[in-house]
Protein backbone atom coordinates (compact mmCIF):
# COMPACT_ATOMS: atom_id res chain seq x y z
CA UNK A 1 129.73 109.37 97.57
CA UNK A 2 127.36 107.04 99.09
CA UNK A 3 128.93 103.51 99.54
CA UNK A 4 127.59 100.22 99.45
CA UNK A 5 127.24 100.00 103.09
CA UNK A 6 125.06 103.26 103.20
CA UNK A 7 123.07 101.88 100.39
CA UNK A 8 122.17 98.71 102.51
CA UNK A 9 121.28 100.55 105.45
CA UNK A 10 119.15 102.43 103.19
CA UNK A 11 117.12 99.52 101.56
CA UNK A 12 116.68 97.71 105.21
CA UNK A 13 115.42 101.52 106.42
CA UNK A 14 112.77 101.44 103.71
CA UNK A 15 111.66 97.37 103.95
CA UNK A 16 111.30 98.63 107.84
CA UNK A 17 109.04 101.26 107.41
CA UNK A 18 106.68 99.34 104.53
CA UNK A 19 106.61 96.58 107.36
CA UNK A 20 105.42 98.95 109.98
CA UNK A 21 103.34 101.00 107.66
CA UNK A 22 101.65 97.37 106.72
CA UNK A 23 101.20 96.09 110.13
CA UNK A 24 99.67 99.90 111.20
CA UNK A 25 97.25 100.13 107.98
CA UNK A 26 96.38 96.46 109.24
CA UNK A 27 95.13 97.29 112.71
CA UNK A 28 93.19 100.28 111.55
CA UNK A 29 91.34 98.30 109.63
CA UNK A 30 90.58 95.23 111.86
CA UNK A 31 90.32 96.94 114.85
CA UNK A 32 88.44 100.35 114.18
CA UNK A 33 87.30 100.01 110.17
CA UNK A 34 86.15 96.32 109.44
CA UNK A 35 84.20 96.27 112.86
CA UNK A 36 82.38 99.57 112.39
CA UNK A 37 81.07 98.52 108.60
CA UNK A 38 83.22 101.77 107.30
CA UNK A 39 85.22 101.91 104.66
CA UNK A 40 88.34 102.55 103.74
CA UNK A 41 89.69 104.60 100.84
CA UNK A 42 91.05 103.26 97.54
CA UNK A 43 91.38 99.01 96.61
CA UNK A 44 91.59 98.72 100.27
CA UNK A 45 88.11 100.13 100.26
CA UNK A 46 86.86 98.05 97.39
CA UNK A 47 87.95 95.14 99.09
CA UNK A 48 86.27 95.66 102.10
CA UNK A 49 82.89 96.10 99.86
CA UNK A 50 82.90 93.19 97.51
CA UNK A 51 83.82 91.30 100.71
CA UNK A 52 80.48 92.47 102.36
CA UNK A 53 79.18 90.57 99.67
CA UNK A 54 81.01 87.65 99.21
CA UNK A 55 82.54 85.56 101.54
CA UNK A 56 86.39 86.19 101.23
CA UNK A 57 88.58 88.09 103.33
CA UNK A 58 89.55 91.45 103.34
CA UNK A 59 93.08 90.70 102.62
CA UNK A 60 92.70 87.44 100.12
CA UNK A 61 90.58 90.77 97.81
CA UNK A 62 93.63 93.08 98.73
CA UNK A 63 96.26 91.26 97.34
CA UNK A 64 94.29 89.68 94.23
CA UNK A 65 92.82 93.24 93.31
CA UNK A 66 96.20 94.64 93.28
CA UNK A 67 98.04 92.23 91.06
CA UNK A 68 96.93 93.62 87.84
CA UNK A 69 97.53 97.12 89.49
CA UNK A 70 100.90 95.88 90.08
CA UNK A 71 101.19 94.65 85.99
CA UNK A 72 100.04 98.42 85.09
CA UNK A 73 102.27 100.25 88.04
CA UNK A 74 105.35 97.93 86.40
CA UNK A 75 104.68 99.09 82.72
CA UNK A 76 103.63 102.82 82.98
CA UNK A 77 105.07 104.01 86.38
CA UNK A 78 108.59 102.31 87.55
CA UNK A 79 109.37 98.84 88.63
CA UNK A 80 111.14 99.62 91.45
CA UNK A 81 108.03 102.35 92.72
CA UNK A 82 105.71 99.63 92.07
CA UNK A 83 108.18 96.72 93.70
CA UNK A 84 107.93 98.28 97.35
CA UNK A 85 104.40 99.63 96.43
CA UNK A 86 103.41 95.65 96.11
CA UNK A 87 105.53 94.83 98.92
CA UNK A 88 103.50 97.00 101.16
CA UNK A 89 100.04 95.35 99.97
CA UNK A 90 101.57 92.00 100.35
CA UNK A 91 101.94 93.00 104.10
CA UNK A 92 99.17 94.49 105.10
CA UNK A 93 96.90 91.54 103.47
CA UNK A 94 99.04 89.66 105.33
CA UNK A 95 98.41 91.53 108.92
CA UNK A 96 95.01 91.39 108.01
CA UNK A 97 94.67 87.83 108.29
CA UNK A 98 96.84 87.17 111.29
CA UNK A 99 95.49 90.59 113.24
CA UNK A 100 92.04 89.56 114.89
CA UNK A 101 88.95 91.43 113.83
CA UNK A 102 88.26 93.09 116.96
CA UNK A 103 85.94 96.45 117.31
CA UNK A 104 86.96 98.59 120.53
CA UNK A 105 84.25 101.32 120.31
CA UNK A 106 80.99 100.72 119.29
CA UNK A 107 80.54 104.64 118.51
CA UNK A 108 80.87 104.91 114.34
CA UNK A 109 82.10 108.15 114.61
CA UNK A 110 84.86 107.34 116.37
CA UNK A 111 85.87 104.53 114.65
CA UNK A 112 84.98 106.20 111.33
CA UNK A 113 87.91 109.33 112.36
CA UNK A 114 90.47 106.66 114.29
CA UNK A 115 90.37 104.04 111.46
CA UNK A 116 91.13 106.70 108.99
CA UNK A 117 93.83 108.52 111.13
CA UNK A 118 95.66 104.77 111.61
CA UNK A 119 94.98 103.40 108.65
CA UNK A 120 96.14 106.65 106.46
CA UNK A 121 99.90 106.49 108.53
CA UNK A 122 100.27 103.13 107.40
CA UNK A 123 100.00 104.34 104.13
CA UNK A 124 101.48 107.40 104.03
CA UNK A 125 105.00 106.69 105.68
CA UNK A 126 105.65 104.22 102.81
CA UNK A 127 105.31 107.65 100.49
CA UNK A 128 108.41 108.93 102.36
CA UNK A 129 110.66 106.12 101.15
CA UNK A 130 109.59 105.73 97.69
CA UNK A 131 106.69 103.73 97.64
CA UNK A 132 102.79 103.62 98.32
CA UNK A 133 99.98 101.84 99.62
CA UNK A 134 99.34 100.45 95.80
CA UNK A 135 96.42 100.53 94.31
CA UNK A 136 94.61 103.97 94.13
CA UNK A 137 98.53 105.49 94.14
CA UNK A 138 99.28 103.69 90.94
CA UNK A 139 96.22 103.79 89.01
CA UNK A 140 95.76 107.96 89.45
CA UNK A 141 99.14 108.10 88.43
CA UNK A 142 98.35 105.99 84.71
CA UNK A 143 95.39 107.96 84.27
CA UNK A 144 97.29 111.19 85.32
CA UNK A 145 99.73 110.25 82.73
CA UNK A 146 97.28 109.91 80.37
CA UNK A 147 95.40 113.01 80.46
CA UNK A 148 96.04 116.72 81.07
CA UNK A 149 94.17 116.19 84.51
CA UNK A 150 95.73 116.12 87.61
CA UNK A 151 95.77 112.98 90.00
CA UNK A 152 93.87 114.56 92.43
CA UNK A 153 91.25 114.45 90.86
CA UNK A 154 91.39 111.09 90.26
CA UNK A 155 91.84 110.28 93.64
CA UNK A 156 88.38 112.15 94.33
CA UNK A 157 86.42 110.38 91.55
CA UNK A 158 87.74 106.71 91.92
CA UNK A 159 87.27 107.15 96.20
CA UNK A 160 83.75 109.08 95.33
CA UNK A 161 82.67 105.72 93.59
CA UNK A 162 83.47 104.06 96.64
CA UNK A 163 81.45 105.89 98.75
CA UNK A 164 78.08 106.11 96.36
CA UNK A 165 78.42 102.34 95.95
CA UNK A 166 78.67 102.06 99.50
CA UNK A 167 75.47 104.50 99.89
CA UNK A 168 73.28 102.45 97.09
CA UNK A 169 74.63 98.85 98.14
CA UNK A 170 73.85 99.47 102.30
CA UNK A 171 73.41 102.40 104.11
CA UNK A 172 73.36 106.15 103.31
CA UNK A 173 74.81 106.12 106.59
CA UNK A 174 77.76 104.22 106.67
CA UNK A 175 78.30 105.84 103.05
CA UNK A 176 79.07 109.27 104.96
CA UNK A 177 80.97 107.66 107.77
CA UNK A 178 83.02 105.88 104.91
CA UNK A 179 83.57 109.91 103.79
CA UNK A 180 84.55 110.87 106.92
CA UNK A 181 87.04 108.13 107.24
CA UNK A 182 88.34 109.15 104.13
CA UNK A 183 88.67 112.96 104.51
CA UNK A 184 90.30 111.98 107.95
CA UNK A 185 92.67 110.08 105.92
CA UNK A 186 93.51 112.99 103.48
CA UNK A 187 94.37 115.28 106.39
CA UNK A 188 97.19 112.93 107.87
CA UNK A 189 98.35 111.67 104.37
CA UNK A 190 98.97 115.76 104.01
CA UNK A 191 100.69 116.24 107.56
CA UNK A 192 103.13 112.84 106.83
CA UNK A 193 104.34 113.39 103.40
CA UNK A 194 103.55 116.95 102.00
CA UNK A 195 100.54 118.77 101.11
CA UNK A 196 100.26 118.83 97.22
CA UNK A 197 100.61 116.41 94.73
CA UNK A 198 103.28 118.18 92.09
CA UNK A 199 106.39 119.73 93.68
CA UNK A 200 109.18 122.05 92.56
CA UNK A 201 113.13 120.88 93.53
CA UNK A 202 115.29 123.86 93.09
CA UNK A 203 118.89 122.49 93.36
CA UNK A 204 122.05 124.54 93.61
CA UNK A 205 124.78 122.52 92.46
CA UNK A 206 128.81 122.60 91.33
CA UNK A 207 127.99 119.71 89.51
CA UNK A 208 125.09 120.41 87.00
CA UNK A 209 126.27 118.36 84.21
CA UNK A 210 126.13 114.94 86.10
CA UNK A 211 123.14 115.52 88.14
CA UNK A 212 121.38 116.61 85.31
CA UNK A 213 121.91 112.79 83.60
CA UNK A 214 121.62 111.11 86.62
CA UNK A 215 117.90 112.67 87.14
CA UNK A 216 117.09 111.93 83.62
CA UNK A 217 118.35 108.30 83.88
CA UNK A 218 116.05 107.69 86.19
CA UNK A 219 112.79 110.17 86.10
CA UNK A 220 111.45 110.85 83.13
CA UNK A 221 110.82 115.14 83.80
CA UNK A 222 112.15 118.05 82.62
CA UNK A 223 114.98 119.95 84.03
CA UNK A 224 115.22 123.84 83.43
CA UNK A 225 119.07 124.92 84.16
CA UNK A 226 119.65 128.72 85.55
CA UNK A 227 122.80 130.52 85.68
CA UNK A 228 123.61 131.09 89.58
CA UNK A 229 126.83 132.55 91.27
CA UNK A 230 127.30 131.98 95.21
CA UNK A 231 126.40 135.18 97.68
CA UNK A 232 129.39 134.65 100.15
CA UNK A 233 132.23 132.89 97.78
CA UNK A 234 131.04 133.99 94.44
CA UNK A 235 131.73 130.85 93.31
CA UNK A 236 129.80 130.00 89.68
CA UNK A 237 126.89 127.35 90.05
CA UNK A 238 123.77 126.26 88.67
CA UNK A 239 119.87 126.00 90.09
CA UNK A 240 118.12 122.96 88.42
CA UNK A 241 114.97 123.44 88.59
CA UNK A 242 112.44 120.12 88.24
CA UNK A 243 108.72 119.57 88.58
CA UNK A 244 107.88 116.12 90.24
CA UNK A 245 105.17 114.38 91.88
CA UNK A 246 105.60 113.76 95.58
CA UNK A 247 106.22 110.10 95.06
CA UNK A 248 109.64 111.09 93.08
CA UNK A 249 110.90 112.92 95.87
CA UNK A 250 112.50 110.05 97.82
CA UNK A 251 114.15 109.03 94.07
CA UNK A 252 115.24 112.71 93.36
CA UNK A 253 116.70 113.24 96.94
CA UNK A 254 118.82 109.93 96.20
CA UNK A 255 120.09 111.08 93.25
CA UNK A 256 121.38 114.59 94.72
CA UNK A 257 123.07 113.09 97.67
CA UNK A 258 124.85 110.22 95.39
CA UNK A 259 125.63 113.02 92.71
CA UNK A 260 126.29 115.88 94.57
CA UNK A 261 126.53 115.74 98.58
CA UNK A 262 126.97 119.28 98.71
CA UNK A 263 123.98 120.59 96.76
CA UNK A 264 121.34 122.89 98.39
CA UNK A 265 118.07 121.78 97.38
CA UNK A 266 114.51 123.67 97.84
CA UNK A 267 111.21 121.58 97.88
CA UNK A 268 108.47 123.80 97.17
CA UNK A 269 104.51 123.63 96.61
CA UNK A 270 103.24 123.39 93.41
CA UNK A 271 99.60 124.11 93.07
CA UNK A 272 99.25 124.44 89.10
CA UNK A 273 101.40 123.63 86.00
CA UNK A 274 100.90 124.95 82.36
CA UNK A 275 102.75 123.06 79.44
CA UNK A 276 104.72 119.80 79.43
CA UNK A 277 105.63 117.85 82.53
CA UNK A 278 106.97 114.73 81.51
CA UNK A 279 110.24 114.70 79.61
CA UNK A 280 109.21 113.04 77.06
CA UNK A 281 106.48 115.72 75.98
């Protein structure tokens, strides 16, 4: 059983990381980004175009863009996923104001693939711990929600926008840059956290009963329960099997180890689903 102690330890682990992950996404931005005229992907992004046209900074547009994300991420996705998500933005609009804007290349190219590279760990370690960069996370997970389409591709069309306003407002130019920057992004967001959206968590438990309310009283997703005995002790278990998106995976693997310590779980790629995913459905 996971004690209280454990659980602390836990919570100051994650605040560390969104702290780091801020102050990283921070630099990328002032030092390689910002400098170079390229931006980044989602609000972050936006930011950094409304405030080529106005004259407010970067991380004053961060924060106050994300606030009614933050209202939507509270009411349709979790409050404590959108608590740390906020935290993060909070951070890194912070960093952005105290970090000095400060170019180190003058080749876009370079800072186009650099800023995307730093800026995307910033972002993605935060994923690891239950949490995300805000947001782009939140709002392709609403319309995901809301739609049989998958948030990938919302994440393509709402970053896509960013990039054609980008091309119409300044420069065709800096419009593919910005693209670059933001495929560079993808790739390490991949290589951090894990390489597809939807996952499947096959768990091989003693205790199938209580994990199974545990992972309903706090994700709302479907659990499908198979009959399983063991190969060396024959002893008579169960495989839970659960579809999730990769930002549940920090929750789920919480659950199991408070639930059941000696479960076996299996994180697997999920590249297509057919029929319900929430639980609700």
């Amino acid at each position: 059983m996971i004690t209280r102690r454990t659980t602390i330890i836990s919570e100051l682990q994650r605040i560390g990381i969104i702290i780091f992950g801020a102050a990283t996404a921070a630099f990328g931005l002032n030092f390689f980004l910002i400098p170079a005229d390229v931006f980044a992907s989602g609000l972050t992004g936006v930011a950094q175009f409304v405030n080529a046209l106005i004259p407010i900074s970067t991380g004053v547009l961060l924060l106050v863009l994300n606030i009614p994300v933050a209202i939507l991420g509270w009411i349709k996705v979790g409050r404590l996923f959108t608590f740390y998500s906020f935290l993060h933005v909070a951070l890194t609009s912070f960093f952005l104001e105290i970090i000095p804007v400060q170019g180190l290349t003058g080749d876009i190219m370079l800072n186009a693939v650099f800023g995307g590279i730093i800026v995307a760990i910033g972002t993605s370690l935060p994923l690891r711990f239950g949490a995300s960069a805000g947001g782009l996370d939140i709002i392709a997970l609403v319309l995901a929600r809301m739609s049989d389409r998958p948030v990938g591709a919302y994440f393509f069309i709402l970053n896509a926008l960013i990039v054609v306003s980008a091309g119409f407002a300044f420069d065709w130019e800096q419009a593919l840059f910005t693209l670059v920057s933001i495929y560079a992004s993808s790739r390490i967001i991949d290589m951090v956290h894990t390489r597809h959206v939807k996952c499947t968590a096959l768990i091989i438990t003693k205790k199938a009963d209580i994990l199974r309310e545990r992972i309903h009283e706090h994700l709302t997703r479907g659990i499908t329960r198979m009959p399983a005995k063991g190969g060396f002790d024959a002893t008579e278990k169960e495989v839970l099997m659960i579809v999730i998106t990769r930002y549940e995976l920090y929750t789920l693997r919480q659950i199991t180890e408070e639930a059941d310590p000696e479960a076996f779980t299996n994180i697997v790629p999920t590249t297509e689903i057919l029929g319900s995913f929430r639980k609700d459905d």
